[in-house]
Protein backbone atom coordinates (compact mmCIF):
# COMPACT_ATOMS: atom_id res chain seq x y z
CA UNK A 1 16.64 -16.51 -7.30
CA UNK A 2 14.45 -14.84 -10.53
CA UNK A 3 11.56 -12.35 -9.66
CA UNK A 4 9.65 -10.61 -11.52
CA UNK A 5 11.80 -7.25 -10.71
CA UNK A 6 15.17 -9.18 -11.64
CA UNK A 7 17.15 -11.56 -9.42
CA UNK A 8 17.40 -11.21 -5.57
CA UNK A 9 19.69 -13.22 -3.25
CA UNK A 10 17.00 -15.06 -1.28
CA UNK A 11 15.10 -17.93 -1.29
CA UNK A 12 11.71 -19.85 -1.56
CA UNK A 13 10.80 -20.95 2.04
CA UNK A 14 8.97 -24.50 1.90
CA UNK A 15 6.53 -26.21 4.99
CA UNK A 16 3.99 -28.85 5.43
CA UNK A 17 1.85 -27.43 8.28
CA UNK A 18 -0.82 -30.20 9.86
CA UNK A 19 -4.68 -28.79 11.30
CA UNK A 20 -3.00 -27.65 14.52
CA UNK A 21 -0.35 -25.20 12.65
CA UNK A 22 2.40 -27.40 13.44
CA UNK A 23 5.28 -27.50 10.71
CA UNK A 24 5.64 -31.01 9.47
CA UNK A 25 8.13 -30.91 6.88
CA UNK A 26 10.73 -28.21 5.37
CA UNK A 27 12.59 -27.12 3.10
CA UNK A 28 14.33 -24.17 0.96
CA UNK A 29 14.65 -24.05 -2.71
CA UNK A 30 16.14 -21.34 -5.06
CA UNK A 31 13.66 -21.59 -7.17
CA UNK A 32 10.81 -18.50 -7.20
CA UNK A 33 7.80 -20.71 -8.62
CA UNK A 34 6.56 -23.75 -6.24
CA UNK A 35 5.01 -25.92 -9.02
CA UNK A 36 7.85 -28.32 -8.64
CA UNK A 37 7.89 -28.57 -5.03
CA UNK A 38 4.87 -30.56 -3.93
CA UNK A 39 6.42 -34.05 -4.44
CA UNK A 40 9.55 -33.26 -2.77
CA UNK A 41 7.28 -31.59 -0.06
CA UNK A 42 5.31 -35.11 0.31
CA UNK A 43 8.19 -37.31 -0.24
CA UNK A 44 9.40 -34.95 3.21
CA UNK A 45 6.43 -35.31 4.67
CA UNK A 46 6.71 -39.18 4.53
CA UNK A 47 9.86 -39.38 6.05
CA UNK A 48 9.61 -37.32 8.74
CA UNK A 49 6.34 -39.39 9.73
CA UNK A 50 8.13 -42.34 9.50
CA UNK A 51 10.72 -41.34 11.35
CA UNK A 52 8.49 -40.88 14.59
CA UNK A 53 6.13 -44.23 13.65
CA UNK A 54 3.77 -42.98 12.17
CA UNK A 55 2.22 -44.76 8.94
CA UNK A 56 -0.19 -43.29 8.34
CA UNK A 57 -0.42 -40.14 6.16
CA UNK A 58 -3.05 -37.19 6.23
CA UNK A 59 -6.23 -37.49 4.52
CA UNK A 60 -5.82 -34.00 2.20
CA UNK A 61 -3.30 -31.70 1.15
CA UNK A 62 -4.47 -28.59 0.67
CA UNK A 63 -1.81 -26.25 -1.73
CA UNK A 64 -2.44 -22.69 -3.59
CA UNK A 65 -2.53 -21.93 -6.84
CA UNK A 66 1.65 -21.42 -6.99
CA UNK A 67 1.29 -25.51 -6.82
CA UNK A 68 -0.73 -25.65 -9.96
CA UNK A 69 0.56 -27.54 -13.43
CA UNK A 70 -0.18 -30.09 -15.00
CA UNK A 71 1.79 -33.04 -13.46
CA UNK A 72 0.31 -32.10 -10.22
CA UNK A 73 -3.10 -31.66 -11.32
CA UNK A 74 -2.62 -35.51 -12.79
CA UNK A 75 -1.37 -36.64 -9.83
CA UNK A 76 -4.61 -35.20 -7.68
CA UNK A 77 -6.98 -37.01 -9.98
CA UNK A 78 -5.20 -39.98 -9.28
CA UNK A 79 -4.65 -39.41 -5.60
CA UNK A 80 -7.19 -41.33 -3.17
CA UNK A 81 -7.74 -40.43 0.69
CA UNK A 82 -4.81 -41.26 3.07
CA UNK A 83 -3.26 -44.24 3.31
CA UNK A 84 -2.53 -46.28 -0.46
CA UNK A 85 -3.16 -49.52 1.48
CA UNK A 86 0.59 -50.38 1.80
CA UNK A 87 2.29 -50.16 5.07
CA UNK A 88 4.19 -46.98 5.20
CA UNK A 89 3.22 -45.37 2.14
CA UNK A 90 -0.05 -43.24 1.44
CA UNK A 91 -1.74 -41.22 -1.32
CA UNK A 92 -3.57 -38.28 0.45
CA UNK A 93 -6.23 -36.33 -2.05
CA UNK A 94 -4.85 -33.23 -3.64
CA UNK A 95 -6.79 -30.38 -3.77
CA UNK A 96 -4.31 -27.60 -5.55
CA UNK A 97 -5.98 -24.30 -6.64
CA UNK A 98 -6.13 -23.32 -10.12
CA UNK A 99 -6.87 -19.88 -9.78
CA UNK A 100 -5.09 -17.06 -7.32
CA UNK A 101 -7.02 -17.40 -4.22
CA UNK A 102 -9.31 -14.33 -4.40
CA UNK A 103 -10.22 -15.72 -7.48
CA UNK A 104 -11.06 -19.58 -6.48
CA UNK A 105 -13.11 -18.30 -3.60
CA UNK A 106 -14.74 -15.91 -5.94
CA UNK A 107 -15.81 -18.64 -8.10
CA UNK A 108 -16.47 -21.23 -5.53
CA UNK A 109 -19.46 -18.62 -3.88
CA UNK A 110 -20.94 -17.68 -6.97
CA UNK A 111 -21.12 -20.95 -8.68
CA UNK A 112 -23.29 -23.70 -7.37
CA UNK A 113 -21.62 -26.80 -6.12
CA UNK A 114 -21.60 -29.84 -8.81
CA UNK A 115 -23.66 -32.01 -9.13
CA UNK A 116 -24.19 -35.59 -10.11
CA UNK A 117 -21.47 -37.80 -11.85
CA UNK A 118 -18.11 -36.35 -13.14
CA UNK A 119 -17.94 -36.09 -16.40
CA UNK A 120 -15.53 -38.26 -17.89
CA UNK A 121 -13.87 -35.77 -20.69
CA UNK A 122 -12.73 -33.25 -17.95
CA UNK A 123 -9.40 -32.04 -18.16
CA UNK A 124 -7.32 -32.33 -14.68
CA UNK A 125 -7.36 -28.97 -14.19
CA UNK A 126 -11.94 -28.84 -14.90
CA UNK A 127 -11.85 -32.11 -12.63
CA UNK A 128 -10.18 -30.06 -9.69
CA UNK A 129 -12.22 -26.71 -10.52
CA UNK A 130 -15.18 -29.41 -9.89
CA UNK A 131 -13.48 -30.22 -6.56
CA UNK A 132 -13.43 -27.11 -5.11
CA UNK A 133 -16.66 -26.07 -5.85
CA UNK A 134 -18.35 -29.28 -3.81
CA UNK A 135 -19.11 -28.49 -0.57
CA UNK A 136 -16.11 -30.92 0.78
CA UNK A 137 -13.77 -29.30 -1.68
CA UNK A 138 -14.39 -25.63 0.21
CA UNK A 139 -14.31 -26.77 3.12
CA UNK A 140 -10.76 -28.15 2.98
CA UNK A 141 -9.61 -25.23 1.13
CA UNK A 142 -11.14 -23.12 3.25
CA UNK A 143 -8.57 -24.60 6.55
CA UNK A 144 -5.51 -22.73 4.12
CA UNK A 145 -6.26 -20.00 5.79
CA UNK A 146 -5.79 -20.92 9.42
CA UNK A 147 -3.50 -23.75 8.95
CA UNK A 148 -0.23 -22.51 6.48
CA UNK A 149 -0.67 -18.89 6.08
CA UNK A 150 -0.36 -18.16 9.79
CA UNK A 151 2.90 -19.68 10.26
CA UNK A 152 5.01 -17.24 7.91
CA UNK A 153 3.26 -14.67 10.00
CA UNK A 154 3.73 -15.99 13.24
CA UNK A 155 7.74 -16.72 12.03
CA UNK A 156 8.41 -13.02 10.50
CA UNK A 157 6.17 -11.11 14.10
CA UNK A 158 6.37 -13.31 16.52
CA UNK A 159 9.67 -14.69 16.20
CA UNK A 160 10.79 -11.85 14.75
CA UNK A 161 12.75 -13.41 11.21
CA UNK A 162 12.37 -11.58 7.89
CA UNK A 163 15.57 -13.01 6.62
CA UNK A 164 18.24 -15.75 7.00
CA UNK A 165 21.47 -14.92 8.55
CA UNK A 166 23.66 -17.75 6.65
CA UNK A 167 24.62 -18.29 2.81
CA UNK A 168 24.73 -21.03 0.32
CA UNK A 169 21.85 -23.22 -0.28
CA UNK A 170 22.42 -26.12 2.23
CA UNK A 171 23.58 -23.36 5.08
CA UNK A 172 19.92 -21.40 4.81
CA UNK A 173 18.26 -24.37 4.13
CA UNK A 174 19.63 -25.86 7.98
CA UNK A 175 18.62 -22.23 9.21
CA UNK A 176 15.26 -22.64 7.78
CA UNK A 177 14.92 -26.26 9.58
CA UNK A 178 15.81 -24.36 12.51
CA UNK A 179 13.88 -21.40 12.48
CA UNK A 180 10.42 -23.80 11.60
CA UNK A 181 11.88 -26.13 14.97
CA UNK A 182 12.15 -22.72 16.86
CA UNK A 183 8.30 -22.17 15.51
CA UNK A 184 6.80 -25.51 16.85
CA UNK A 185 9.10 -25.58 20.13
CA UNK A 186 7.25 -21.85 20.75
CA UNK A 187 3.59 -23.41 20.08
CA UNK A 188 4.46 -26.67 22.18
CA UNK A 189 5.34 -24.66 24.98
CA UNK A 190 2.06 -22.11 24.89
CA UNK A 191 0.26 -25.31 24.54
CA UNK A 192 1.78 -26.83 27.45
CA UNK A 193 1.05 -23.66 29.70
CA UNK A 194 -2.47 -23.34 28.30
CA UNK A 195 -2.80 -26.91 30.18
CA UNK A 196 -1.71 -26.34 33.27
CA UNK A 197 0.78 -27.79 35.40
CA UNK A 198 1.08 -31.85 34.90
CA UNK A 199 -1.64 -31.78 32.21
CA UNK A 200 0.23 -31.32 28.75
């Protein structure tokens, strides 16, 4: 995979994590930039919801700046909230970064949240700027935080993985899937313990 120091033998570690920091999708790519992972990501997403019955999608997704180009800004000024009104299939809103995060929270408390109508000649990247400086739009952006960035932490300290054990693209990406199961099975089971006996 390219870096900026050169090429390492590695990879780009992928998840969808819902409110409760539960890991909804995976996946492993070789590539070092994300931009071209979000639809793959949803399209994941999707099918692992539909695979335990549930049609309905989540209302946002909330990405970083690494998620940030063009196509995907397009597609968040297209996207709605949650479901797209067909059975199985939804369109949650997109609120992607455009800046590195120190910089869009910057921005977002020193600028005053929009007001009145969108303009109609924004760009996709001023119309999601706009987003994120409403009072919904940090909120949401705000949950990145304590939703995704936890996870890697809690999967390199508490489970104790800074690296994958097999090679080859498909073998890491299976000990990825398993190492993000290993991650929810250990927050089921807290949760479960939390409750008390006969109450989870």
């Amino acid at each position: 995979m390219k870096s900026r120091r050169g090429y390492l033998q590695g990879y780009n570690g992928q998840v969808v994590v819902s409110e409760e920091q539960l890991i909804m999708a995976a996946s492993l790519t070789q590539e070092a930039n994300d931009q071209h992972q979000l639809s793959q990501m949803l399209e994941t997403l999707q099918e692992n919801l539909q695979a335990i019955g549930l049609l309905e999608g989540p209302e946002a997704v909330i990405g970083d700046a690494g998620y940030c180009n063009e196509e995907n800004l397009k597609k968040a000024a297209a996207s709605g909230r949650g479901s797209s009104g067909q059975p199985g299939v939804f369109a949650p809103e997109l609120l992607i970064a455009t800046k590195k995060d120190w910089k869009q929270r910057k921005e977002c408390q020193e600028m005053p949240p929009p007001r009145g109508r969108i303009p109609s000649n924004l760009t996709p990247r001023q119309r999601m700027d706009r987003k994120l400086r409403t009072e919904r739009g940090k909120a949401l952006y705000r949950l990145r935080g304590r939703t995704v960035e936890p996870v890697f932490g809690q999967i390199k300290r508490r489970l104790g993985y800074d690296g994958l054990l097999l090679r080859g693209l498909a073998n890491a990406d299976s000990e990825w899937k398993l190492i993000c199961a290993a991650c929810n099975i250990f927050k089921l089971c807290g949760w479960s313990v939390a409750q008390g006996p006969g109450r989870a």
